[in-house]
N, C-alpha and C. Protein backbone atom coordinates (compact mmCIF):
# COMPACT_ATOMS: atom_id res chain seq x y z
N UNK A 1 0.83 -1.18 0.00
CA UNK A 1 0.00 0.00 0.00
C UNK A 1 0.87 1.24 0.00
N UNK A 2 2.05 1.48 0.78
CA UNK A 2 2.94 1.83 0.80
C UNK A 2 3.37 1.94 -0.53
N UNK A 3 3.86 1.33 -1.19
CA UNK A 3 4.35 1.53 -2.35
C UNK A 3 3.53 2.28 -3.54
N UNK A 4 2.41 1.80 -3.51
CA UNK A 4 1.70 2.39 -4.84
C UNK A 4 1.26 3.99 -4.34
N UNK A 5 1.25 4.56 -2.89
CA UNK A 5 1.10 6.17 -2.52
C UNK A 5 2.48 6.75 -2.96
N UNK A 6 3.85 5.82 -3.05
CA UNK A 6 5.14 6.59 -3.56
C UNK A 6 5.01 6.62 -4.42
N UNK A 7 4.30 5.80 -5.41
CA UNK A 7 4.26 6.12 -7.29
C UNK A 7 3.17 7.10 -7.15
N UNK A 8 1.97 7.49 -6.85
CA UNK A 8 0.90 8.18 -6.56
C UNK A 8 2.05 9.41 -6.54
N UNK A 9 3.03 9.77 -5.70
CA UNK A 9 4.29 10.81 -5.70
C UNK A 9 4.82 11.22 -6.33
N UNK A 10 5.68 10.17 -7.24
CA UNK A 10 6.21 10.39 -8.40
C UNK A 10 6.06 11.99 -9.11
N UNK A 11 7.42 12.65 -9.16
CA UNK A 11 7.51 14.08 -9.64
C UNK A 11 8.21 13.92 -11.03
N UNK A 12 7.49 13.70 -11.87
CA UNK A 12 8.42 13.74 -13.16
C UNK A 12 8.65 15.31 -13.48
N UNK A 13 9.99 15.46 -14.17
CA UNK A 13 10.44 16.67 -14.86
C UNK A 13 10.64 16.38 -16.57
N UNK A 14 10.77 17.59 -17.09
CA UNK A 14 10.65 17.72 -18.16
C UNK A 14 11.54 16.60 -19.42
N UNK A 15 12.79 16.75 -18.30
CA UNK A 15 14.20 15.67 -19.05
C UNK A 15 13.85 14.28 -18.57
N UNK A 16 14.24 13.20 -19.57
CA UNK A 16 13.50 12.08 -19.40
C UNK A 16 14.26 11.47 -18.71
N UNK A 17 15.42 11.71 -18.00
CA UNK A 17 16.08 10.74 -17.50
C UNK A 17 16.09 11.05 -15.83
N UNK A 18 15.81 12.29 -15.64
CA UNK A 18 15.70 13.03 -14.08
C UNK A 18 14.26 12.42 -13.91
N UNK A 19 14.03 11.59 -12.83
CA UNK A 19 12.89 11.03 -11.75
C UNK A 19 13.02 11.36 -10.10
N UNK A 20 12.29 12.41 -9.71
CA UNK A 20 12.31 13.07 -8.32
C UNK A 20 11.53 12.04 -7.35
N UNK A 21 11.42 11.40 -6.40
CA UNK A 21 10.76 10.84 -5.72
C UNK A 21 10.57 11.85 -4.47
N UNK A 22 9.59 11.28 -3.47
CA UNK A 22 9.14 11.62 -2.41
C UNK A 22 8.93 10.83 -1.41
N UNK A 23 9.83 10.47 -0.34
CA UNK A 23 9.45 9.89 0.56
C UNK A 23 8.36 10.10 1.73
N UNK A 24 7.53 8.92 1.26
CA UNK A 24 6.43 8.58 2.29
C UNK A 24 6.33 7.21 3.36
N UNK A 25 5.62 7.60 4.35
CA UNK A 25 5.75 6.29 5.31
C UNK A 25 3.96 5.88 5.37
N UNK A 26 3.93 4.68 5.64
CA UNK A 26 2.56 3.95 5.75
C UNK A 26 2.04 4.40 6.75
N UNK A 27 0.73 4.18 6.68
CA UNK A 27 -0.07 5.01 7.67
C UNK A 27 -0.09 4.01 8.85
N UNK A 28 -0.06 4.55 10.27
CA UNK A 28 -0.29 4.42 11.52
C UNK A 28 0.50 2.90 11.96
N UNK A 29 1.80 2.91 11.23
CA UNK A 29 2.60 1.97 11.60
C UNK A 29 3.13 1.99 13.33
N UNK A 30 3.46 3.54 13.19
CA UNK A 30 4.29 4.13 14.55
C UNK A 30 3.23 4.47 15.64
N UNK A 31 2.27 4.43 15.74
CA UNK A 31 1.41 4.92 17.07
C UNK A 31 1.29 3.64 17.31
N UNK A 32 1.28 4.02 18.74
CA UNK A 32 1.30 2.58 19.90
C UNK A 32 -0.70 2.86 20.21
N UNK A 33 -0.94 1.57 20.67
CA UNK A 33 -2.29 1.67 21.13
C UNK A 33 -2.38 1.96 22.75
N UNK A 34 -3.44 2.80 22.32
CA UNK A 34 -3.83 3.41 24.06
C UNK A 34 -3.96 2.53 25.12
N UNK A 35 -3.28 2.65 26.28
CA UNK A 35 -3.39 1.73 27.45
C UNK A 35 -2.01 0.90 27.92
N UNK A 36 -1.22 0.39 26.42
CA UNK A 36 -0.52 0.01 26.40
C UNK A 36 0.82 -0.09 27.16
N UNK A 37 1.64 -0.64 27.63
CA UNK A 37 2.81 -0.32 28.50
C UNK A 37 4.10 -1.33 27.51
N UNK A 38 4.93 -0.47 26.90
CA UNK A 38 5.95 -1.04 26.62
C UNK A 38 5.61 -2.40 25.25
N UNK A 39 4.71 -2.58 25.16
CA UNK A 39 4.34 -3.15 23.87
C UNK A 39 4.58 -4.72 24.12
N UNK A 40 5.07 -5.44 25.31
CA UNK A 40 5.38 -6.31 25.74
C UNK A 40 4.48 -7.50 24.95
N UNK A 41 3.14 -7.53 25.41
CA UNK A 41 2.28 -8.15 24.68
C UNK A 41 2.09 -8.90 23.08
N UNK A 42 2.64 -7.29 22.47
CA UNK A 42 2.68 -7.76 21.47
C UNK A 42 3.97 -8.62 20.67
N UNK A 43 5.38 -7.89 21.49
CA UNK A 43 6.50 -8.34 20.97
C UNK A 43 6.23 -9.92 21.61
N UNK A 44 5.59 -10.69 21.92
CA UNK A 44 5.94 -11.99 22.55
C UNK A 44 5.11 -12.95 21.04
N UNK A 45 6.41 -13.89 20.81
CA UNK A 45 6.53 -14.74 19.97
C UNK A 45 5.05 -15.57 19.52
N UNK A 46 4.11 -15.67 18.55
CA UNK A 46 2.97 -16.24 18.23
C UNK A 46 2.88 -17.94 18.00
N UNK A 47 2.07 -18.28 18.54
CA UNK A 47 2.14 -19.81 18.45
C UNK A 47 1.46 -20.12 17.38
N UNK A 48 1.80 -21.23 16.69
CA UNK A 48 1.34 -22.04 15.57
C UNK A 48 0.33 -22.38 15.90
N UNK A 49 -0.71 -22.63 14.83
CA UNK A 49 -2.03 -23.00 15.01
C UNK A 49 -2.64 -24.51 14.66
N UNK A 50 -1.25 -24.69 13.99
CA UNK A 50 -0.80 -26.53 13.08
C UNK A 50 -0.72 -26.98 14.01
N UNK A 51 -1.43 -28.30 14.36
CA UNK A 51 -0.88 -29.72 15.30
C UNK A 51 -0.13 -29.84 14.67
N UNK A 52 0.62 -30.44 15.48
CA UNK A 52 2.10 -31.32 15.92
C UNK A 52 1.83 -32.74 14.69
N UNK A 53 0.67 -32.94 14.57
CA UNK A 53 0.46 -34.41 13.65
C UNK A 53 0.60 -33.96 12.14
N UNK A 54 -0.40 -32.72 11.81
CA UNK A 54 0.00 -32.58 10.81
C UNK A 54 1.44 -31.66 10.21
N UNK A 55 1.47 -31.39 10.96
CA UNK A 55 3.66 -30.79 10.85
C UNK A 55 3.49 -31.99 10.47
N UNK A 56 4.20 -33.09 11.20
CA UNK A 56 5.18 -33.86 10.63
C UNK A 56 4.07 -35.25 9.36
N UNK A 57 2.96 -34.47 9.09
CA UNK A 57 2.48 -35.62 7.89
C UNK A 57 2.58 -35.01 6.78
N UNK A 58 2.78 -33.72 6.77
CA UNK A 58 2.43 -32.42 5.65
C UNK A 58 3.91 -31.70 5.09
N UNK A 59 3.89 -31.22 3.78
CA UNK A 59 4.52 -30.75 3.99
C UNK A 59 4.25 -29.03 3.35
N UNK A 60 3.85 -28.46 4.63
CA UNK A 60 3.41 -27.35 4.62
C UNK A 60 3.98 -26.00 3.68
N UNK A 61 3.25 -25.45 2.59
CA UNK A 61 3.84 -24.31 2.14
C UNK A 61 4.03 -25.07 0.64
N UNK A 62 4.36 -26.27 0.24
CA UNK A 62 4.83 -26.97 -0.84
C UNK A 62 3.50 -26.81 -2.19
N UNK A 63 2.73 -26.67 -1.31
CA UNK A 63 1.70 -26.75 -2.66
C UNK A 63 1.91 -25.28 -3.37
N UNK A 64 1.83 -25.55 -5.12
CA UNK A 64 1.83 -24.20 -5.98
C UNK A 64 0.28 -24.04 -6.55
N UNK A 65 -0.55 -25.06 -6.48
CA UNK A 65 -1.57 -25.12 -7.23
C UNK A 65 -2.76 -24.54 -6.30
N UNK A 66 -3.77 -23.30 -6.86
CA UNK A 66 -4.84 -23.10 -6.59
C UNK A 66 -5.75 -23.15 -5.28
N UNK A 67 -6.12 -24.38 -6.21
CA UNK A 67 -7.06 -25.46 -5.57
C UNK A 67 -6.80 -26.79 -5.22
N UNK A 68 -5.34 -26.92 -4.98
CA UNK A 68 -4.26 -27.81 -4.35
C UNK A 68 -4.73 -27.82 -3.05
N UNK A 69 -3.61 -29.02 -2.45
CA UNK A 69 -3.78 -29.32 -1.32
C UNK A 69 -2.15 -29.26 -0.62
N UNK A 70 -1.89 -29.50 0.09
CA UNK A 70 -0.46 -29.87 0.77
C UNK A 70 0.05 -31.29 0.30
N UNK A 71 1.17 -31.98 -0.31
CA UNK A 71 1.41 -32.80 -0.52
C UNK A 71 1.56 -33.37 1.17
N UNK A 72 1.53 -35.26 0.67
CA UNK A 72 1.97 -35.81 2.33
C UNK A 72 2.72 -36.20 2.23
N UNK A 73 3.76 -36.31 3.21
CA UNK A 73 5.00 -36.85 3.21
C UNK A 73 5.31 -38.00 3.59
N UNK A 74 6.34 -38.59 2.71
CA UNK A 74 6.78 -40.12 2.37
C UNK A 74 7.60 -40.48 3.37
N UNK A 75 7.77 -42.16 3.26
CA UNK A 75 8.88 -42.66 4.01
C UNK A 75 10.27 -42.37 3.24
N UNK A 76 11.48 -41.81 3.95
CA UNK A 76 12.91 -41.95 3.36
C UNK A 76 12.75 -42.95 2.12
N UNK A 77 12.09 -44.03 2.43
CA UNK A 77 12.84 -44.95 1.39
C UNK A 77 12.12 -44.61 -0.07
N UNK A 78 11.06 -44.06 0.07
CA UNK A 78 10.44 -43.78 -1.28
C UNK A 78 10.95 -42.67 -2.09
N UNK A 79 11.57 -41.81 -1.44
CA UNK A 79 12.60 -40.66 -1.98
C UNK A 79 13.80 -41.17 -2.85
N UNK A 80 14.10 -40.77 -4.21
CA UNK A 80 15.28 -41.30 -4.57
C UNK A 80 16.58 -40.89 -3.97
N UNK A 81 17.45 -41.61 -4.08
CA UNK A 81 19.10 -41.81 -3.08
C UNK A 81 19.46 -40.61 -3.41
N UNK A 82 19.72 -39.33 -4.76
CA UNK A 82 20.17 -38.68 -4.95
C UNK A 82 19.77 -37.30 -4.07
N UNK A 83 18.51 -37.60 -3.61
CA UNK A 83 18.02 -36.24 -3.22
C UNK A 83 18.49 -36.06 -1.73
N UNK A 84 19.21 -36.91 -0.65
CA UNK A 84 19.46 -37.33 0.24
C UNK A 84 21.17 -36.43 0.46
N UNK A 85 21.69 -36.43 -1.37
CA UNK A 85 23.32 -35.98 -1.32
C UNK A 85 23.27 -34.47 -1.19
N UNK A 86 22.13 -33.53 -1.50
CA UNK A 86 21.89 -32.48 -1.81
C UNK A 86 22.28 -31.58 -0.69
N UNK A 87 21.89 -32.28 0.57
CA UNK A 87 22.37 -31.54 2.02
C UNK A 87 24.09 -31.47 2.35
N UNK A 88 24.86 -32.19 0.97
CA UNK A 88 26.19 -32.27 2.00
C UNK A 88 26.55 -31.10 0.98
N UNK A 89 27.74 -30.96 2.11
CA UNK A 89 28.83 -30.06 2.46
C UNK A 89 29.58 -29.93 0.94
N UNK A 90 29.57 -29.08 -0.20
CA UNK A 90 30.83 -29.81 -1.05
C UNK A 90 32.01 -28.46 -1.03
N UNK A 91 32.91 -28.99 -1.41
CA UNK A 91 34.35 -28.34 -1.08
C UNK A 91 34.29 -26.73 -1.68
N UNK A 92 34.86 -25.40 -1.33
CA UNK A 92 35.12 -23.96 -1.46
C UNK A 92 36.26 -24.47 -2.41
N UNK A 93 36.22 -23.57 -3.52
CA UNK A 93 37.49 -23.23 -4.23
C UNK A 93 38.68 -23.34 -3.77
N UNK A 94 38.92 -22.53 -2.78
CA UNK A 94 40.36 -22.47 -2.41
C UNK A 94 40.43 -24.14 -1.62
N UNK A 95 39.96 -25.12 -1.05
CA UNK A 95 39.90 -26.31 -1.12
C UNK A 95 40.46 -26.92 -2.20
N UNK A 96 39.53 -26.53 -3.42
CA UNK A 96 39.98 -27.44 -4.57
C UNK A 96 41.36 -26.80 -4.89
N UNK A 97 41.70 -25.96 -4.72
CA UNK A 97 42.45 -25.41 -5.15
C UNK A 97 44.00 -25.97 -4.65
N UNK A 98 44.04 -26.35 -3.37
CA UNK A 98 45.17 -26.66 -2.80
C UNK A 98 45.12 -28.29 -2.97
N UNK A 99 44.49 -28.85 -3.99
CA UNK A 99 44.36 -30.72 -3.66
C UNK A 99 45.09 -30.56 -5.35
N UNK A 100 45.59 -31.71 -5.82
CA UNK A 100 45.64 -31.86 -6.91
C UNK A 100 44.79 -32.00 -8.08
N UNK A 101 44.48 -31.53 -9.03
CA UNK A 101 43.94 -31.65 -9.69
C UNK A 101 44.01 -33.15 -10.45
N UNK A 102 44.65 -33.80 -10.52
CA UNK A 102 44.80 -34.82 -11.45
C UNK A 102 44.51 -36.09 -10.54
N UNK A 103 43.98 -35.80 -9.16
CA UNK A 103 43.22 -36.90 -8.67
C UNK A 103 41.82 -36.56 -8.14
N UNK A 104 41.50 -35.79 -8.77
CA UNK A 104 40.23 -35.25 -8.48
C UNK A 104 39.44 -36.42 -8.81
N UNK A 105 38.34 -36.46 -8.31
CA UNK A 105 37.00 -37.05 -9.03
C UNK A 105 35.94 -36.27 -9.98
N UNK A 106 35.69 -36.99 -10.81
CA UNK A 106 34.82 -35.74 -11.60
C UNK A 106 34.34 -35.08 -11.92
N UNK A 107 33.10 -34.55 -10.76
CA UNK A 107 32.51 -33.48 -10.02
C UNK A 107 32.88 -33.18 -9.43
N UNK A 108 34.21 -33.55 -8.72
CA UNK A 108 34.82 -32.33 -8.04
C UNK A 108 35.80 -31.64 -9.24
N UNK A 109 36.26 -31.93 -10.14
CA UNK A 109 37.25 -31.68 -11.25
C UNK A 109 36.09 -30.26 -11.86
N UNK A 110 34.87 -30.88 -11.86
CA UNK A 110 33.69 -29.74 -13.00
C UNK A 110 33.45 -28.66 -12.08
N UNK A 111 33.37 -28.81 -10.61
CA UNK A 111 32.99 -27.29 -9.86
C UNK A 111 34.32 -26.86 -9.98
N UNK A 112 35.46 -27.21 -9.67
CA UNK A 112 36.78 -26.60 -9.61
C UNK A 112 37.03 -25.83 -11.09
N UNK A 113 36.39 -26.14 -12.35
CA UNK A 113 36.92 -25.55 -13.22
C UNK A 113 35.59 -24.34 -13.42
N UNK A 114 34.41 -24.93 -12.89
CA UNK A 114 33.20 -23.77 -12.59
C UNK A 114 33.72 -22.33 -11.62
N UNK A 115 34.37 -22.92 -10.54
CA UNK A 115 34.35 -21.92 -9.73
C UNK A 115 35.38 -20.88 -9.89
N UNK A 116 36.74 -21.72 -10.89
CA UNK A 116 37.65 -20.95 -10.95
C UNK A 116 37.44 -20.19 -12.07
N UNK A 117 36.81 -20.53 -13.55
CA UNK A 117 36.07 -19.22 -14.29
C UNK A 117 35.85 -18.56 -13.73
N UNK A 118 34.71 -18.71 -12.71
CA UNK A 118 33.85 -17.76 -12.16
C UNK A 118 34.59 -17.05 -11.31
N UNK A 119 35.52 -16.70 -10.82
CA UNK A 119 36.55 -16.29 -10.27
C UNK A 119 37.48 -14.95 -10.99
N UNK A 120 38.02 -15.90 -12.12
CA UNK A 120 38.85 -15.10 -12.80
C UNK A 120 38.02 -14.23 -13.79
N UNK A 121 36.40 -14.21 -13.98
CA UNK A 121 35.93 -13.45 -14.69
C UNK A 121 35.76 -12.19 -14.07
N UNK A 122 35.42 -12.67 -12.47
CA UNK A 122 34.91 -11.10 -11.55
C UNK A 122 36.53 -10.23 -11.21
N UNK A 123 37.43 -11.16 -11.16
CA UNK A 123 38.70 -10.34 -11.36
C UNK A 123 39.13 -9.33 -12.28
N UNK A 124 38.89 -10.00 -14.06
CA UNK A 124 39.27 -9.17 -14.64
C UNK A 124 38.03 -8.17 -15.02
N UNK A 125 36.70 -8.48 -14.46
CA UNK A 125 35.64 -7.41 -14.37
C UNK A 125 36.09 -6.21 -13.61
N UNK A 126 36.67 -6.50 -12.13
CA UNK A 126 37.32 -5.54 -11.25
C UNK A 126 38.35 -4.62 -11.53
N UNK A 127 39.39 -5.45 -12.71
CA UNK A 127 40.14 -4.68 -13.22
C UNK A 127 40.29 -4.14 -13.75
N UNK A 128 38.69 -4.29 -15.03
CA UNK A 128 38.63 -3.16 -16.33
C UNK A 128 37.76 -2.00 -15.58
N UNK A 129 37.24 -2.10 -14.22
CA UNK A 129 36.06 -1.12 -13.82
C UNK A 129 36.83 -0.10 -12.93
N UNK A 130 38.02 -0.45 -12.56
CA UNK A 130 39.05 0.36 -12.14
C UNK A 130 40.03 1.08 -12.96
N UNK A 131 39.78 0.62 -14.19
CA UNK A 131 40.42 1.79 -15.06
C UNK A 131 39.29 2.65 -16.03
């Protein structure tokens, strides 16, 4: 709501590239309610309204569709093995960097040559933006 009263603002000038804005704040964010002491009440943490059963049968937030529902959640074993590797740890550049290359394994060989492009491109980006 906020946002569309700052375009509502919007000061255009004559040159098309000068855009003046105006800062505005949302209405009645900052007044405290009458009676109140220290706001205590409200700063205290809100409890979930989900049982405990469906947490762990659901998996809450996952649905994209409509008139969807929450998918339910499976046993480990019905998940394929790969999706299980996704949580680990894999090695920082400068890691790969100090192991040999010529005993790498082969995904580690493909991020090491990913990361080190990606490396030496923001370098020589840094170096043409400094001259």
């Amino acid at each position: 709501m906020s946002c569309s009263r700052s375009l509502r603002n919007l000061i255009f000038t004559k040159e098309p590239f000068c855009v003046v804005a105006r800062r505005t704040f949302a209405a009645g964010g900052a007044k405290a309610k009458k009676g109140s002491k220290g706001g205590a009440a409200s700063d205290a943490p809100k409890t979930s309204t989900l049982s405990k059963e469906l947490k762990s049968t659901t998996a809450i937030g996952a649905n994209i569709l409509k008139d969807g529902t929450d998918p339910k959640l499976l046993a480990d074993s019905e998940y394929p093995d790969w999706l299980w590797s996704l949580i680990d740890k894999r090695a920082a550049l400068s890691e790969l960097r100090r192991k040999n290359t010529e005993n790498l394994p082969y995904e580690d060989l493909k991020r090491f040559v990913k990361l080190d492009n990606r490396a030496r491109i923001k370098d020589n980006n840094s170096v043409k933006a400094k001259n």
